[in-house]
N, C-alpha and C. Protein backbone atom coordinates (compact mmCIF):
# COMPACT_ATOMS: atom_id res chain seq x y z
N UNK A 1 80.90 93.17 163.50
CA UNK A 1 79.69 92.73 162.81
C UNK A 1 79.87 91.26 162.42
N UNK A 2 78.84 90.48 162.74
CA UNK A 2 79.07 89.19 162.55
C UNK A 2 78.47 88.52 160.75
N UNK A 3 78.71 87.14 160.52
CA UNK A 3 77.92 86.83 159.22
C UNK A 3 76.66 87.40 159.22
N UNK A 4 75.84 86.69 160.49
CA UNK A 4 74.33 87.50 159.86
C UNK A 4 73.84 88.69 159.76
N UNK A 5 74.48 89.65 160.63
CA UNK A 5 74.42 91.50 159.99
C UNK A 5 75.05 91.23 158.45
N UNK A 6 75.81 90.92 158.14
CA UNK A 6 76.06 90.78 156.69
C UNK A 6 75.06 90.27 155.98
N UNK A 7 74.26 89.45 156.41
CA UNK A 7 73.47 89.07 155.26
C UNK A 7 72.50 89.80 154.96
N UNK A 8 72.00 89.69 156.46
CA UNK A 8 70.98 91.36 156.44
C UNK A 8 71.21 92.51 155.50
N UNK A 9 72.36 93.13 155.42
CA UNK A 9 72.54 93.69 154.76
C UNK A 9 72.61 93.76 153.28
N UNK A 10 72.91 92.84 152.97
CA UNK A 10 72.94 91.97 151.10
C UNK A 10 71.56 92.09 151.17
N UNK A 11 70.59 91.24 152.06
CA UNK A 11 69.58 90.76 151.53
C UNK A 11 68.49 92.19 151.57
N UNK A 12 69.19 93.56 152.50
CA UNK A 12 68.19 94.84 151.86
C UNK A 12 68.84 95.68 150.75
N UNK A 13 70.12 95.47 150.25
CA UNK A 13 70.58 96.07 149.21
C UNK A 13 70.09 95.16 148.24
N UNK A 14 69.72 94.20 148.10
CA UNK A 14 68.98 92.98 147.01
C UNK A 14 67.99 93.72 146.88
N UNK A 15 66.78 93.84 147.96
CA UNK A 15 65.82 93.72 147.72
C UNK A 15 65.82 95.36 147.15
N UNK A 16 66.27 96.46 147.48
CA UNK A 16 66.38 97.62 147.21
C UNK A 16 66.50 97.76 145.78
N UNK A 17 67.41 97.07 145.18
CA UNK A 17 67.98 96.93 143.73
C UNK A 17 66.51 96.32 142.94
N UNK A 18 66.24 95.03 143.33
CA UNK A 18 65.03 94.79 143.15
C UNK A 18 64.00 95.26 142.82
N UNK A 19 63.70 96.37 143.86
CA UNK A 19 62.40 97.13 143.97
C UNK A 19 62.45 98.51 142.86
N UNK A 20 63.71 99.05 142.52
CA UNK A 20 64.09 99.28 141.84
C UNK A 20 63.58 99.19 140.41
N UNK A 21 64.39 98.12 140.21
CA UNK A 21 63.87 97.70 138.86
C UNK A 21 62.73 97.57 138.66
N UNK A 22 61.82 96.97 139.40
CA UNK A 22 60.42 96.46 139.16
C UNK A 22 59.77 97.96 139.18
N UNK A 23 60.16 98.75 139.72
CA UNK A 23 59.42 99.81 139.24
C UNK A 23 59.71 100.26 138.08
N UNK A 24 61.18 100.26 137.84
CA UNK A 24 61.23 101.09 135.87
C UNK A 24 61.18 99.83 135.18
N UNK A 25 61.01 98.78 135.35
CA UNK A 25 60.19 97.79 134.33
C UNK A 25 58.73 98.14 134.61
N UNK A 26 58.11 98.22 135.47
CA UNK A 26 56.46 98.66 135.30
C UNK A 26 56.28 100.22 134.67
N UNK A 27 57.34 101.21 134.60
CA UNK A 27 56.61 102.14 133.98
C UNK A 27 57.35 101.99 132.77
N UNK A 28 57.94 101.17 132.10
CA UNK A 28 58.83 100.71 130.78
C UNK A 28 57.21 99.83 130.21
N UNK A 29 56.93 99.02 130.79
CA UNK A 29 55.38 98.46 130.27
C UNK A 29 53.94 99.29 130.50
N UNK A 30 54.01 99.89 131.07
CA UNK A 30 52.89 100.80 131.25
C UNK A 30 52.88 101.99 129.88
N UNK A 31 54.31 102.82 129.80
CA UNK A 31 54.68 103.18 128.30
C UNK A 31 54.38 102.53 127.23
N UNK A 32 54.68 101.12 127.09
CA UNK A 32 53.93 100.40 125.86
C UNK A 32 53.12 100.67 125.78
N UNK A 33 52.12 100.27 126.91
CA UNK A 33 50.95 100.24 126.59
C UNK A 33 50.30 101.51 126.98
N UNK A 34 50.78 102.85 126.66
CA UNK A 34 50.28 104.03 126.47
C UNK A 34 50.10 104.49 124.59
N UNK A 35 51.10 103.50 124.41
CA UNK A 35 51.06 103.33 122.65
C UNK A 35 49.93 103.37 122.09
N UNK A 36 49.58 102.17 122.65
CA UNK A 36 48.51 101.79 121.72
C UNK A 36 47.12 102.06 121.92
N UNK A 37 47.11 103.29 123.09
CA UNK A 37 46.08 103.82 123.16
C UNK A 37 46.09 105.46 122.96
N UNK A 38 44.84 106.65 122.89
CA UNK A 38 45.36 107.77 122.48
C UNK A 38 44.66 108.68 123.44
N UNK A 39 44.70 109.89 123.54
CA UNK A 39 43.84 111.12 124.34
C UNK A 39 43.70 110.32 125.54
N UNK A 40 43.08 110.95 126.59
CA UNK A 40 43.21 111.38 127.82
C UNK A 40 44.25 109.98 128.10
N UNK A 41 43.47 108.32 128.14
CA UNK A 41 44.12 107.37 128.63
C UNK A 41 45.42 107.04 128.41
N UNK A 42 45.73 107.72 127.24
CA UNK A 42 47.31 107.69 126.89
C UNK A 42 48.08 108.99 127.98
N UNK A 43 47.23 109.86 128.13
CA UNK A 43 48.03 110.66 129.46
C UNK A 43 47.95 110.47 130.87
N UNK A 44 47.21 109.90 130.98
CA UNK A 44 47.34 108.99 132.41
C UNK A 44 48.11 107.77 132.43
N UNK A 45 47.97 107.56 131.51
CA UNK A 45 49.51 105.80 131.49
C UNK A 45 50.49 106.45 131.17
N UNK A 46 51.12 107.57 130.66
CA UNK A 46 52.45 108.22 131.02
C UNK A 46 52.82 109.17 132.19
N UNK A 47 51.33 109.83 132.35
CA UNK A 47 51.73 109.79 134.10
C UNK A 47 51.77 109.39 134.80
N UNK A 48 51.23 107.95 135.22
CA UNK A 48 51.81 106.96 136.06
C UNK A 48 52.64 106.25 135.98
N UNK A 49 53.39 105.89 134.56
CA UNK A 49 54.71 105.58 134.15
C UNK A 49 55.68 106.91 134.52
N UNK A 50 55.63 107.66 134.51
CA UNK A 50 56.40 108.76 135.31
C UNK A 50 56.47 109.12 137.04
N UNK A 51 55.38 108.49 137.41
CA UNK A 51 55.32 107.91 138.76
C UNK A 51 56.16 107.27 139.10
N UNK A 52 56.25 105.60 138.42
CA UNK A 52 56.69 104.79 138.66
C UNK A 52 58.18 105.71 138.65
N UNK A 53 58.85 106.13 137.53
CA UNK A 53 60.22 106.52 137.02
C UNK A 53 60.77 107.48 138.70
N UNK A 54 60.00 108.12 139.35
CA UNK A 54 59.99 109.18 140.09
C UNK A 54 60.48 108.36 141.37
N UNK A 55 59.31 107.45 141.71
CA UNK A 55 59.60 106.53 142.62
C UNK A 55 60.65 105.63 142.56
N UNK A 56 60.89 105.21 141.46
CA UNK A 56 62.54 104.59 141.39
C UNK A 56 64.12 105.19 141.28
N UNK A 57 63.65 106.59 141.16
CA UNK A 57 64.77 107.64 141.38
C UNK A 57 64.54 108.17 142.83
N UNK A 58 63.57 108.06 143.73
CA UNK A 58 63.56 108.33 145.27
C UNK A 58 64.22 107.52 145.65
N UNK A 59 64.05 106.13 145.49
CA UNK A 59 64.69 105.25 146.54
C UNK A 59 66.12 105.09 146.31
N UNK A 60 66.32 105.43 144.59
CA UNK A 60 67.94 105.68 144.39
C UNK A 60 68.78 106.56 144.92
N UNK A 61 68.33 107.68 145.08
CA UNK A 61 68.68 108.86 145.93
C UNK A 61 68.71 108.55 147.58
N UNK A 62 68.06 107.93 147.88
CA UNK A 62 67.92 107.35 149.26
C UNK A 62 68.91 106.59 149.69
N UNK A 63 69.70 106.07 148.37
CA UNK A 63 70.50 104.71 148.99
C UNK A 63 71.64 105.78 149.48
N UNK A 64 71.79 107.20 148.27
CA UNK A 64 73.06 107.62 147.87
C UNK A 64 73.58 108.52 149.27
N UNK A 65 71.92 108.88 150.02
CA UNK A 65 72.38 109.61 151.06
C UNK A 65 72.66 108.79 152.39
């Protein structure tokens, strides 16, 4: 395997890690702002913050297999 398969590789474990996060930071802010609202719209912004959480534990599981 030469340098640039290596980088390739960094640069989809980056972006993986990345994508990652940006999803449990969007359902970490989507939770806020389930706060400060109440009834039904407060249960749809924690179920799509649980989306998000779901989807960032798929792709974690993905790396592991």
């Amino acid at each position: 395997m030469d340098d640039d398969d290596l980088g390739i590789f960094e640069f989809l474990a980056h972006s993986t890690q990345a994508r990652i996060a940006h999803y449990r930071h969007r359902a970490a802010d989507i939770r806020a702002r389930a706060e400060a609202v109440s009834g039904a719209r407060r249960v749809e912004l924690l179920k799509l913050a649980e989306e998000f959480e779901e989807l960032a534990g798929r792709i974690t599981m993905n790396r592991r297999a």
